[in-house]
PDB file of N, CA and C in Angstrom:
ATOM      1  N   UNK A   1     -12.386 -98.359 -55.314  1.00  0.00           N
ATOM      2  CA  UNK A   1     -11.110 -99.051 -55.435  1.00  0.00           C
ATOM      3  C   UNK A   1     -11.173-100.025 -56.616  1.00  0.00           C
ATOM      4  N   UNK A   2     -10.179 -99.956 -57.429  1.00  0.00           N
ATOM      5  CA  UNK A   2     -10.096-100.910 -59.016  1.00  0.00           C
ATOM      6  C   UNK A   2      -9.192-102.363 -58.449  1.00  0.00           C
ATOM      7  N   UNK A   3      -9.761-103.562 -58.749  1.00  0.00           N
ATOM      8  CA  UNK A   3      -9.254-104.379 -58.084  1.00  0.00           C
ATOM      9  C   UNK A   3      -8.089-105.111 -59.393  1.00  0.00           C
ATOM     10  N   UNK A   4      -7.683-105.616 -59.063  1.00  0.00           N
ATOM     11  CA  UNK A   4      -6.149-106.194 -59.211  1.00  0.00           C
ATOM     12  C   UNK A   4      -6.527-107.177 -59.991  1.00  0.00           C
ATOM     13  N   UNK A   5      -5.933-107.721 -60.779  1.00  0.00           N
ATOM     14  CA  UNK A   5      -5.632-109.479 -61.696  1.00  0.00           C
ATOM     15  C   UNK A   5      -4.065-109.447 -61.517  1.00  0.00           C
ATOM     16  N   UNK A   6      -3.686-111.206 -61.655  1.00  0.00           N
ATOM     17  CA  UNK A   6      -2.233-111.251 -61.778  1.00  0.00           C
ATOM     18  C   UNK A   6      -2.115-111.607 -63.241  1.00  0.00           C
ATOM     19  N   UNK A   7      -1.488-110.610 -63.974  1.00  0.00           N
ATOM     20  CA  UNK A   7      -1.229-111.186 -65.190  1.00  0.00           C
ATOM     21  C   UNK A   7       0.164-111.890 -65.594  1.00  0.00           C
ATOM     22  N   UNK A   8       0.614-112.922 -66.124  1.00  0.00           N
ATOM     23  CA  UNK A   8       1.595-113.425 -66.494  1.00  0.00           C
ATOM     24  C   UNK A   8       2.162-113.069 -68.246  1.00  0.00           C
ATOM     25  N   UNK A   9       3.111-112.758 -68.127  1.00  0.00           N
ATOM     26  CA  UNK A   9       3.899-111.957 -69.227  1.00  0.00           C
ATOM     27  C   UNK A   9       5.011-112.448 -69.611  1.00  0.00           C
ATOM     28  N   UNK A  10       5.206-112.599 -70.578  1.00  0.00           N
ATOM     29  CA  UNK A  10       6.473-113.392 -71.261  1.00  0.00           C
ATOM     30  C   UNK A  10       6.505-112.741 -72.852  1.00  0.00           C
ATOM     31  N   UNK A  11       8.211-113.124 -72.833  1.00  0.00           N
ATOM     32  CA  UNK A  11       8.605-112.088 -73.968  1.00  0.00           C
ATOM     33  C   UNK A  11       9.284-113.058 -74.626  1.00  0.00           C
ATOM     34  N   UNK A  12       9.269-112.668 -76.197  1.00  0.00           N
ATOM     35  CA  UNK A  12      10.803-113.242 -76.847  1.00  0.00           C
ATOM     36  C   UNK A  12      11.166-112.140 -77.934  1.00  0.00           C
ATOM     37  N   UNK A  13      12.218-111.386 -77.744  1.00  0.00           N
ATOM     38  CA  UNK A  13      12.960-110.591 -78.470  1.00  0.00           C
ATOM     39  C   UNK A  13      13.989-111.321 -78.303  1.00  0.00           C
ATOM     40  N   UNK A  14      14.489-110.746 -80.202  1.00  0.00           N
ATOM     41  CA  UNK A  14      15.794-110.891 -80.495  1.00  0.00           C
ATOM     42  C   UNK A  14      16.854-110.251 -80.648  1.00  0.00           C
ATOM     43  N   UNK A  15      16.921-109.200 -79.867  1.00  0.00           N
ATOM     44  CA  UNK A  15      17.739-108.139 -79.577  1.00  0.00           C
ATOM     45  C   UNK A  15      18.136-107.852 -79.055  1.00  0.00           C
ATOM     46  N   UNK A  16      19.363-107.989 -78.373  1.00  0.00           N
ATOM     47  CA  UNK A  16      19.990-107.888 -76.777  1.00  0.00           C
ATOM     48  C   UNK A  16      18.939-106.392 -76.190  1.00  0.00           C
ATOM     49  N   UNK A  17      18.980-105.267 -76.957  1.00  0.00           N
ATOM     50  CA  UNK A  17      18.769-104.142 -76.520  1.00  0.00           C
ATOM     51  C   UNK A  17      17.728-104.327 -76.241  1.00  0.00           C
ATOM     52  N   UNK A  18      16.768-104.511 -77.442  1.00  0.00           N
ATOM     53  CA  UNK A  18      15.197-103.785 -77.183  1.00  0.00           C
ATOM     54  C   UNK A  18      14.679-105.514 -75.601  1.00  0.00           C
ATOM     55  N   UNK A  19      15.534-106.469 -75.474  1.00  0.00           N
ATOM     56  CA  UNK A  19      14.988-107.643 -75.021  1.00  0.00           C
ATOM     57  C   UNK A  19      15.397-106.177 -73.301  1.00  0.00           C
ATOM     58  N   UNK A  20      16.484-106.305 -73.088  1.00  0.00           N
ATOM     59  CA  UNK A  20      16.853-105.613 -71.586  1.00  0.00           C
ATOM     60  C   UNK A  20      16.326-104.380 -71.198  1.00  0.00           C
ATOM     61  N   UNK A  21      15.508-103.329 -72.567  1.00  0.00           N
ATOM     62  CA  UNK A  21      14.616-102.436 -72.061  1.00  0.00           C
ATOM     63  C   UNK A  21      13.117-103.137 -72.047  1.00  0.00           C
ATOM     64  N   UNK A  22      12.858-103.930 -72.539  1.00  0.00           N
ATOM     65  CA  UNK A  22      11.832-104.574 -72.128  1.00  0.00           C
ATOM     66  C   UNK A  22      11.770-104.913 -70.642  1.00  0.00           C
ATOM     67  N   UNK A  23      12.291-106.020 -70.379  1.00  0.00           N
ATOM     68  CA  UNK A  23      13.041-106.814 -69.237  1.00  0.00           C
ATOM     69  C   UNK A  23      12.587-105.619 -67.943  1.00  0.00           C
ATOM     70  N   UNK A  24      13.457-104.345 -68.489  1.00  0.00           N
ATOM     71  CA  UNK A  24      13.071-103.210 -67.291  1.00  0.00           C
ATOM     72  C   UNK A  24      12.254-103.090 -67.041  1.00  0.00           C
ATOM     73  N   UNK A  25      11.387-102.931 -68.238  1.00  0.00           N
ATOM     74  CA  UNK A  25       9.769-101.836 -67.910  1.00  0.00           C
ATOM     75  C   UNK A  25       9.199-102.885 -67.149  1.00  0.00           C
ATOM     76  N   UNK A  26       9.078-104.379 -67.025  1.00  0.00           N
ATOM     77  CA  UNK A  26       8.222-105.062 -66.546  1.00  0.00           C
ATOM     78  C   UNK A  26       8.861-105.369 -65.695  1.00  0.00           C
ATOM     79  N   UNK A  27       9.814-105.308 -64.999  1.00  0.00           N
ATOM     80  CA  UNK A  27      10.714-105.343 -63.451  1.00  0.00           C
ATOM     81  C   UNK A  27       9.793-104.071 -62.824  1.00  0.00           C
ATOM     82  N   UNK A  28       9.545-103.025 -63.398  1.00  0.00           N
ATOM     83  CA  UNK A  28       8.965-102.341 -62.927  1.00  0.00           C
ATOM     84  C   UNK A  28       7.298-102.241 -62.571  1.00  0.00           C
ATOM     85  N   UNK A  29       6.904-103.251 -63.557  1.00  0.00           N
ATOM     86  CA  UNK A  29       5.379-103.699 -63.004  1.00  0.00           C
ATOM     87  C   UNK A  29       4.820-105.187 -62.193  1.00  0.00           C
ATOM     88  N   UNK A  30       6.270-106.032 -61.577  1.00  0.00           N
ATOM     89  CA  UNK A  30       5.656-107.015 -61.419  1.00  0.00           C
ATOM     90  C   UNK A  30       7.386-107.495 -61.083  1.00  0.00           C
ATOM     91  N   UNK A  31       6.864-108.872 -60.571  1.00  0.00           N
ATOM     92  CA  UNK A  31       8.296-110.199 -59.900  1.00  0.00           C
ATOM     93  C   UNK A  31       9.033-110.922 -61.731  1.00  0.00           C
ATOM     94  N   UNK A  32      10.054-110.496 -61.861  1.00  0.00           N
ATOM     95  CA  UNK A  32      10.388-112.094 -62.801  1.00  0.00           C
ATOM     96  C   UNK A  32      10.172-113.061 -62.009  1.00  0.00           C
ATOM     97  N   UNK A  33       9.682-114.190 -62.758  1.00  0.00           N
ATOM     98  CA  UNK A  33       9.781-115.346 -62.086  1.00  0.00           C
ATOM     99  C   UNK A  33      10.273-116.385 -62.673  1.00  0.00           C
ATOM    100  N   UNK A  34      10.605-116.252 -64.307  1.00  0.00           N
ATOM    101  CA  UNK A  34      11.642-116.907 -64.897  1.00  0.00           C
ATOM    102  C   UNK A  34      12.813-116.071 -65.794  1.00  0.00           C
ATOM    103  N   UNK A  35      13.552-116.290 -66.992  1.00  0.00           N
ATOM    104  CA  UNK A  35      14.142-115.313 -67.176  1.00  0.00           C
ATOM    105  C   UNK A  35      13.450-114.354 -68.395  1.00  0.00           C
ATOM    106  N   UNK A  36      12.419-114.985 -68.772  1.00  0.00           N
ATOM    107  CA  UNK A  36      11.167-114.298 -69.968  1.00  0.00           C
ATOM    108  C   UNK A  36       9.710-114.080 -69.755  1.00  0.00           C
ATOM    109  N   UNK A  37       9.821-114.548 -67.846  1.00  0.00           N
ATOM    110  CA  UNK A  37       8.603-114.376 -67.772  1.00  0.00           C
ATOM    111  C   UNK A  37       8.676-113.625 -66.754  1.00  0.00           C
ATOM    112  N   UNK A  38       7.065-113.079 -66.531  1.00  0.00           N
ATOM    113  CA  UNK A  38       6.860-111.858 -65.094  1.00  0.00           C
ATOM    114  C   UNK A  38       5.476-111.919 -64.493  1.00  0.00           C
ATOM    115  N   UNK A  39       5.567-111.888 -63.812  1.00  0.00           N
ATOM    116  CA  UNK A  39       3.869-111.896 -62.947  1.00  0.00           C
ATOM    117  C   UNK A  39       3.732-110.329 -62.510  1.00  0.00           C
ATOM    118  N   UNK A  40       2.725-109.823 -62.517  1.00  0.00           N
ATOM    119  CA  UNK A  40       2.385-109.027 -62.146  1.00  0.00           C
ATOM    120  C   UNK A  40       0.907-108.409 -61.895  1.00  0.00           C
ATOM    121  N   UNK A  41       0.634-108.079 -60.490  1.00  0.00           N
ATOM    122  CA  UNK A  41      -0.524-107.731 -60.360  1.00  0.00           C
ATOM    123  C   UNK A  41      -0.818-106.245 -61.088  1.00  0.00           C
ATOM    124  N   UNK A  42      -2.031-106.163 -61.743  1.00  0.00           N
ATOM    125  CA  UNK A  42      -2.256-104.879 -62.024  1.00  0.00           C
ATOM    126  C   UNK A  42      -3.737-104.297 -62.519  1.00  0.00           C
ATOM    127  N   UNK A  43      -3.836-103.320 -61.925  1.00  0.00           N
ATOM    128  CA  UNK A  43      -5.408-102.917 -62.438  1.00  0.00           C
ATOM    129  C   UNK A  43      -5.634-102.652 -63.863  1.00  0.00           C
ATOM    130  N   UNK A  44      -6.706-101.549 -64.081  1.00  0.00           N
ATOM    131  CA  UNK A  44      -6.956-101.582 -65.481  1.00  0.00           C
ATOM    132  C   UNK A  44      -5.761-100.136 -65.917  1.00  0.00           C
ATOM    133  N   UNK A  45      -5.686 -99.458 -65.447  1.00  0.00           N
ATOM    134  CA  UNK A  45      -4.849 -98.274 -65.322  1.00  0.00           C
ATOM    135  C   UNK A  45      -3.434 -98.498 -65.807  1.00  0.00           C
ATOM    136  N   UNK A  46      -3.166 -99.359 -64.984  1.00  0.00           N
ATOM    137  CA  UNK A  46      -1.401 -99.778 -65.177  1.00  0.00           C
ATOM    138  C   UNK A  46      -1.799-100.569 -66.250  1.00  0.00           C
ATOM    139  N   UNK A  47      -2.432-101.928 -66.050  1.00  0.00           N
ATOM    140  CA  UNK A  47      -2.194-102.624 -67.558  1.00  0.00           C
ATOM    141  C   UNK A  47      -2.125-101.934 -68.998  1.00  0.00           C
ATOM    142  N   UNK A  48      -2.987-101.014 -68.952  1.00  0.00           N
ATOM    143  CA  UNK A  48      -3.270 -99.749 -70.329  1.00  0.00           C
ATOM    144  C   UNK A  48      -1.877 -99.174 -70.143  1.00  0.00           C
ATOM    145  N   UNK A  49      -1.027 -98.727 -69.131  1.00  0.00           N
ATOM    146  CA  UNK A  49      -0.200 -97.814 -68.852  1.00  0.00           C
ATOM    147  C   UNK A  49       0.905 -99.076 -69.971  1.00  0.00           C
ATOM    148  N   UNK A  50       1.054-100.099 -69.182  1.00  0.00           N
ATOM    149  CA  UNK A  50       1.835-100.521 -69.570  1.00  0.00           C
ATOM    150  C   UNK A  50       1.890-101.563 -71.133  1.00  0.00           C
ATOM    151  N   UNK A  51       1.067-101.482 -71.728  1.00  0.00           N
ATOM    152  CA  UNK A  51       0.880-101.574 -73.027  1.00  0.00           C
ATOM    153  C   UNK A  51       1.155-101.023 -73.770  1.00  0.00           C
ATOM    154  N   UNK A  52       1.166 -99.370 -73.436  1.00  0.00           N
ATOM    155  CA  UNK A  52       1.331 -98.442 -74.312  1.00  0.00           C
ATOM    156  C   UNK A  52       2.918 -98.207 -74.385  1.00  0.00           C
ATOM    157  N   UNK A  53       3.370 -98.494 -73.227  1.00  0.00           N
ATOM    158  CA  UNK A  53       5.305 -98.817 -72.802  1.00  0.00           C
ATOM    159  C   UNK A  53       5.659 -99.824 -73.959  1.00  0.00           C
ATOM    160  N   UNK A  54       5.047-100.820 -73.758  1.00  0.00           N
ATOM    161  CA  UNK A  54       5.693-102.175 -74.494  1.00  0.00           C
ATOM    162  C   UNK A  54       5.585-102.005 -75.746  1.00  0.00           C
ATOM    163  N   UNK A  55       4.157-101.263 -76.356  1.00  0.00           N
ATOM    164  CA  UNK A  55       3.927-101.341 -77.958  1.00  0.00           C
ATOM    165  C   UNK A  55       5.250 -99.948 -78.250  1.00  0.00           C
ATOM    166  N   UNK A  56       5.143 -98.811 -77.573  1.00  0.00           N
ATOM    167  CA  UNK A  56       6.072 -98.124 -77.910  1.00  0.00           C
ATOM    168  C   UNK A  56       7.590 -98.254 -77.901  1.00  0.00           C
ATOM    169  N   UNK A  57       8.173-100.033 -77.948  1.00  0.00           N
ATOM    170  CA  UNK A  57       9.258-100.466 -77.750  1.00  0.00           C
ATOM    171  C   UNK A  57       9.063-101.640 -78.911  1.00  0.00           C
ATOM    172  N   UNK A  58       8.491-102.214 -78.371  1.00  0.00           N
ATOM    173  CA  UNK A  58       8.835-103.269 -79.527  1.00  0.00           C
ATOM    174  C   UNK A  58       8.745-103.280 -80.878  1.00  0.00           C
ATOM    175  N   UNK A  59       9.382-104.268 -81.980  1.00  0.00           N
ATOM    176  CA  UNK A  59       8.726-104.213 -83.317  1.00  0.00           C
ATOM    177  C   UNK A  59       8.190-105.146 -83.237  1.00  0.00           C
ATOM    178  N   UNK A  60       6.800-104.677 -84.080  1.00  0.00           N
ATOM    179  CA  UNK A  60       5.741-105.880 -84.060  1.00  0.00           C
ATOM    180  C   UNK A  60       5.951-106.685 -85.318  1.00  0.00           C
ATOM    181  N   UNK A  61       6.889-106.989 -85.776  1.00  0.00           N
ATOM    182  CA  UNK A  61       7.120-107.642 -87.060  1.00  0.00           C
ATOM    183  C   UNK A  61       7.996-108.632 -86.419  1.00  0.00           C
ATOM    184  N   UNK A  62       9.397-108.722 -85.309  1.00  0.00           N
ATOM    185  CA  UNK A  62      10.151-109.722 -85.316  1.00  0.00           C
ATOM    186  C   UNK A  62       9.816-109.973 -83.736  1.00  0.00           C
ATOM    187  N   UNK A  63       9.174-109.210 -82.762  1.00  0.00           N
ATOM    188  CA  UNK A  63       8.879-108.966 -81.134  1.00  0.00           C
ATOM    189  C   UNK A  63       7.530-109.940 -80.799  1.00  0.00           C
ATOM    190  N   UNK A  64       8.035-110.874 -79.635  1.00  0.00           N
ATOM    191  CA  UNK A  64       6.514-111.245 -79.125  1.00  0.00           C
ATOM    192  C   UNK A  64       6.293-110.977 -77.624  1.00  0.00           C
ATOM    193  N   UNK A  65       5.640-110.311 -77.405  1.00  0.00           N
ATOM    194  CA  UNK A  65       5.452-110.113 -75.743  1.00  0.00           C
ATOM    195  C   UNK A  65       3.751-110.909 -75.703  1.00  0.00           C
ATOM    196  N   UNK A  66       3.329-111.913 -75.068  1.00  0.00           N
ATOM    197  CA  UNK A  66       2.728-111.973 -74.338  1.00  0.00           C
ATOM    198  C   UNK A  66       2.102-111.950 -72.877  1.00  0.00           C
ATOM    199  N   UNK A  67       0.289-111.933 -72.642  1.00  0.00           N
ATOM    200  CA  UNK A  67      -0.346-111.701 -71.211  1.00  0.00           C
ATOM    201  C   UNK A  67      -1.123-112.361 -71.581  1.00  0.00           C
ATOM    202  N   UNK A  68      -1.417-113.135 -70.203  1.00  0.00           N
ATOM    203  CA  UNK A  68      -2.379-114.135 -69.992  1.00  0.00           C
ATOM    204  C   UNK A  68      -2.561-113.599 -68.514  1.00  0.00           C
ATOM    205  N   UNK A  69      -4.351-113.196 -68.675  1.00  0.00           N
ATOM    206  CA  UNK A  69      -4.912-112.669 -66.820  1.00  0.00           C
ATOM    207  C   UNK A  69      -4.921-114.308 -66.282  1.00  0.00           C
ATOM    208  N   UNK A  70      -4.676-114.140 -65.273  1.00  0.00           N
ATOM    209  CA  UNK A  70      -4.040-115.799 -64.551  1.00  0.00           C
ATOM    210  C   UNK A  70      -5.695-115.471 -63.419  1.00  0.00           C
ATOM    211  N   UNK A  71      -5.798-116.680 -63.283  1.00  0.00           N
ATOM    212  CA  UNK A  71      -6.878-117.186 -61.889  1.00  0.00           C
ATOM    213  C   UNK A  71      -5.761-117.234 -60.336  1.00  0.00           C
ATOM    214  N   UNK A  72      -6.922-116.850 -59.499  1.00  0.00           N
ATOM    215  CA  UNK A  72      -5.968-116.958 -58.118  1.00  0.00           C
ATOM    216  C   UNK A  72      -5.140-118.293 -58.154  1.00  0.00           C
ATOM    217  N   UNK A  73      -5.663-119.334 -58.303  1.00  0.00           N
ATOM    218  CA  UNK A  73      -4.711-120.540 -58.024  1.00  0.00           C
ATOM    219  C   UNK A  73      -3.792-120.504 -58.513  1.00  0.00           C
ATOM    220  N   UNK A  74      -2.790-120.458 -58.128  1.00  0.00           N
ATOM    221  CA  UNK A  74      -1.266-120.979 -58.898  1.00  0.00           C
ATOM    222  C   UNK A  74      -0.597-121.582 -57.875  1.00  0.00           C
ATOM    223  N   UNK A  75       0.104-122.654 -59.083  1.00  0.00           N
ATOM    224  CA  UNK A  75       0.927-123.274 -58.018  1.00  0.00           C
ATOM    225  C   UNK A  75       2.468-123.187 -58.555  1.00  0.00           C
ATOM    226  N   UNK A  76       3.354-123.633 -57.795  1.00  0.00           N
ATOM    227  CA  UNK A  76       4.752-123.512 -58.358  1.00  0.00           C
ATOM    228  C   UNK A  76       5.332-125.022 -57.685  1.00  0.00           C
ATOM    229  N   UNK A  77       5.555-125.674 -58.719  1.00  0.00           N
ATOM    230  CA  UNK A  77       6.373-126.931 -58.390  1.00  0.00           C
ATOM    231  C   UNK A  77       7.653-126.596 -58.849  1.00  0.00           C
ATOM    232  N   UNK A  78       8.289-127.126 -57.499  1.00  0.00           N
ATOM    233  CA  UNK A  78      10.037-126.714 -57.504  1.00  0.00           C
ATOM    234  C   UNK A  78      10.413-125.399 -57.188  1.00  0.00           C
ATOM    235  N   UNK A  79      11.338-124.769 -57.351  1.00  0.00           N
ATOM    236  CA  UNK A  79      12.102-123.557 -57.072  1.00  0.00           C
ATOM    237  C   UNK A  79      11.032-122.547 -56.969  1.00  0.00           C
ATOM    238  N   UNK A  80      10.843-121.523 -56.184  1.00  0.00           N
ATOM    239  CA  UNK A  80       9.588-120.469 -56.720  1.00  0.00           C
ATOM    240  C   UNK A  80       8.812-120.405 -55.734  1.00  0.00           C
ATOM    241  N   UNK A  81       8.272-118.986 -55.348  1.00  0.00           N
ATOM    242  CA  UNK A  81       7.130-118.719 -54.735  1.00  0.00           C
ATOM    243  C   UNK A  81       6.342-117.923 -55.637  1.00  0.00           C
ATOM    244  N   UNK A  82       5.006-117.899 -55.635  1.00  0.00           N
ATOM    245  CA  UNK A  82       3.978-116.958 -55.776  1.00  0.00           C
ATOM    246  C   UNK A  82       3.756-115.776 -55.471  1.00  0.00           C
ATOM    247  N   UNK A  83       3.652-115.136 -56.864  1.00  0.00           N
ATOM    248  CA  UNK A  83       4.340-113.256 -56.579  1.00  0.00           C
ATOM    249  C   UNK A  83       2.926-112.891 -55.531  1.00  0.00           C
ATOM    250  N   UNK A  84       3.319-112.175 -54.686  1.00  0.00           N
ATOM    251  CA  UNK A  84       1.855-111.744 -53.911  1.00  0.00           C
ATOM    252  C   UNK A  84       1.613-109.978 -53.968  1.00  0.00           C
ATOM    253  N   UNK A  85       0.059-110.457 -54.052  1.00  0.00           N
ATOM    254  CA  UNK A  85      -0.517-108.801 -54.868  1.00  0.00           C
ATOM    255  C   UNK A  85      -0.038-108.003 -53.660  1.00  0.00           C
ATOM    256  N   UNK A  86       0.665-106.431 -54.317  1.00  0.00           N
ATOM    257  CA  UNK A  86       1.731-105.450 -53.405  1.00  0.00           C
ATOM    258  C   UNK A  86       0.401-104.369 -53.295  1.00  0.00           C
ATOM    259  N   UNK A  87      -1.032-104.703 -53.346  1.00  0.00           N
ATOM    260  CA  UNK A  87      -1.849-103.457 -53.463  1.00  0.00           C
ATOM    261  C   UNK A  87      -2.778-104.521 -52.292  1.00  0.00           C
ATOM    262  N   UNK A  88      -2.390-105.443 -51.716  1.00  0.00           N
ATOM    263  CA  UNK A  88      -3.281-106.570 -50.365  1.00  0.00           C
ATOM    264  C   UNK A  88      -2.345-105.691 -49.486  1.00  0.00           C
ATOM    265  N   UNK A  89      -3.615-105.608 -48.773  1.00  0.00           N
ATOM    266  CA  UNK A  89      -2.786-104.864 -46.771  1.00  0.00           C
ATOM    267  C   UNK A  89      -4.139-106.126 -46.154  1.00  0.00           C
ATOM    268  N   UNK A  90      -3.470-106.968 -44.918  1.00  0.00           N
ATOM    269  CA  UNK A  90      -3.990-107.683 -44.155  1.00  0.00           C
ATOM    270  C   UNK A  90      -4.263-106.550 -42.519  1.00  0.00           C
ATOM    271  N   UNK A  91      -5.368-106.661 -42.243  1.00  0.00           N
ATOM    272  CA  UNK A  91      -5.676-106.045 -41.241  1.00  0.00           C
ATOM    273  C   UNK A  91      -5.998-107.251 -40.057  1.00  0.00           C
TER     274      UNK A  91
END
């Protein structure tokens, strides 16, 4: 079993378009939790998977997507919960 990191992801495009197909692909790997950012748990598989999504979208001349692998602790002051890993089953 390949274990999980939560990575945190944030974008800034200037393009209505290429910003809302972005926006998708990472709705699809993870929680928004602000309106440019996303948490998402993911192994080594998906993260590669989804790199190869993002570079094949963006331009790397005016596009910034960043990831930062996050440590378990997080906290959220104010509005917000903590995305929780969708690959944890509690027995």
């Amino acid at each position: 079993m390949t274990s999980n990191n939560l990575f945190v992801i944030s974008y800034d495009i200037p393009d209505d378009r290429r910003r809302f197909k972005i926006a998708n692909i990472l709705k699809s790997y993870g929680e928004r939790v602000q309106y440019s950012v996303f948490e998402c748990w993911l192994n080594q598989a998906e993260l590669n998977r989804l790199i190869e999504e993002l570079e094949d979208r963006i331009e790397l001349d005016v596009d910034s997507v960043r990831m930062y692998k996050s440590v378990s602790d997080v906290r959220v002051l104010g509005v917000g919960t903590v995305t929780k890993d969708p690959h944890s089953w509690i027995i």
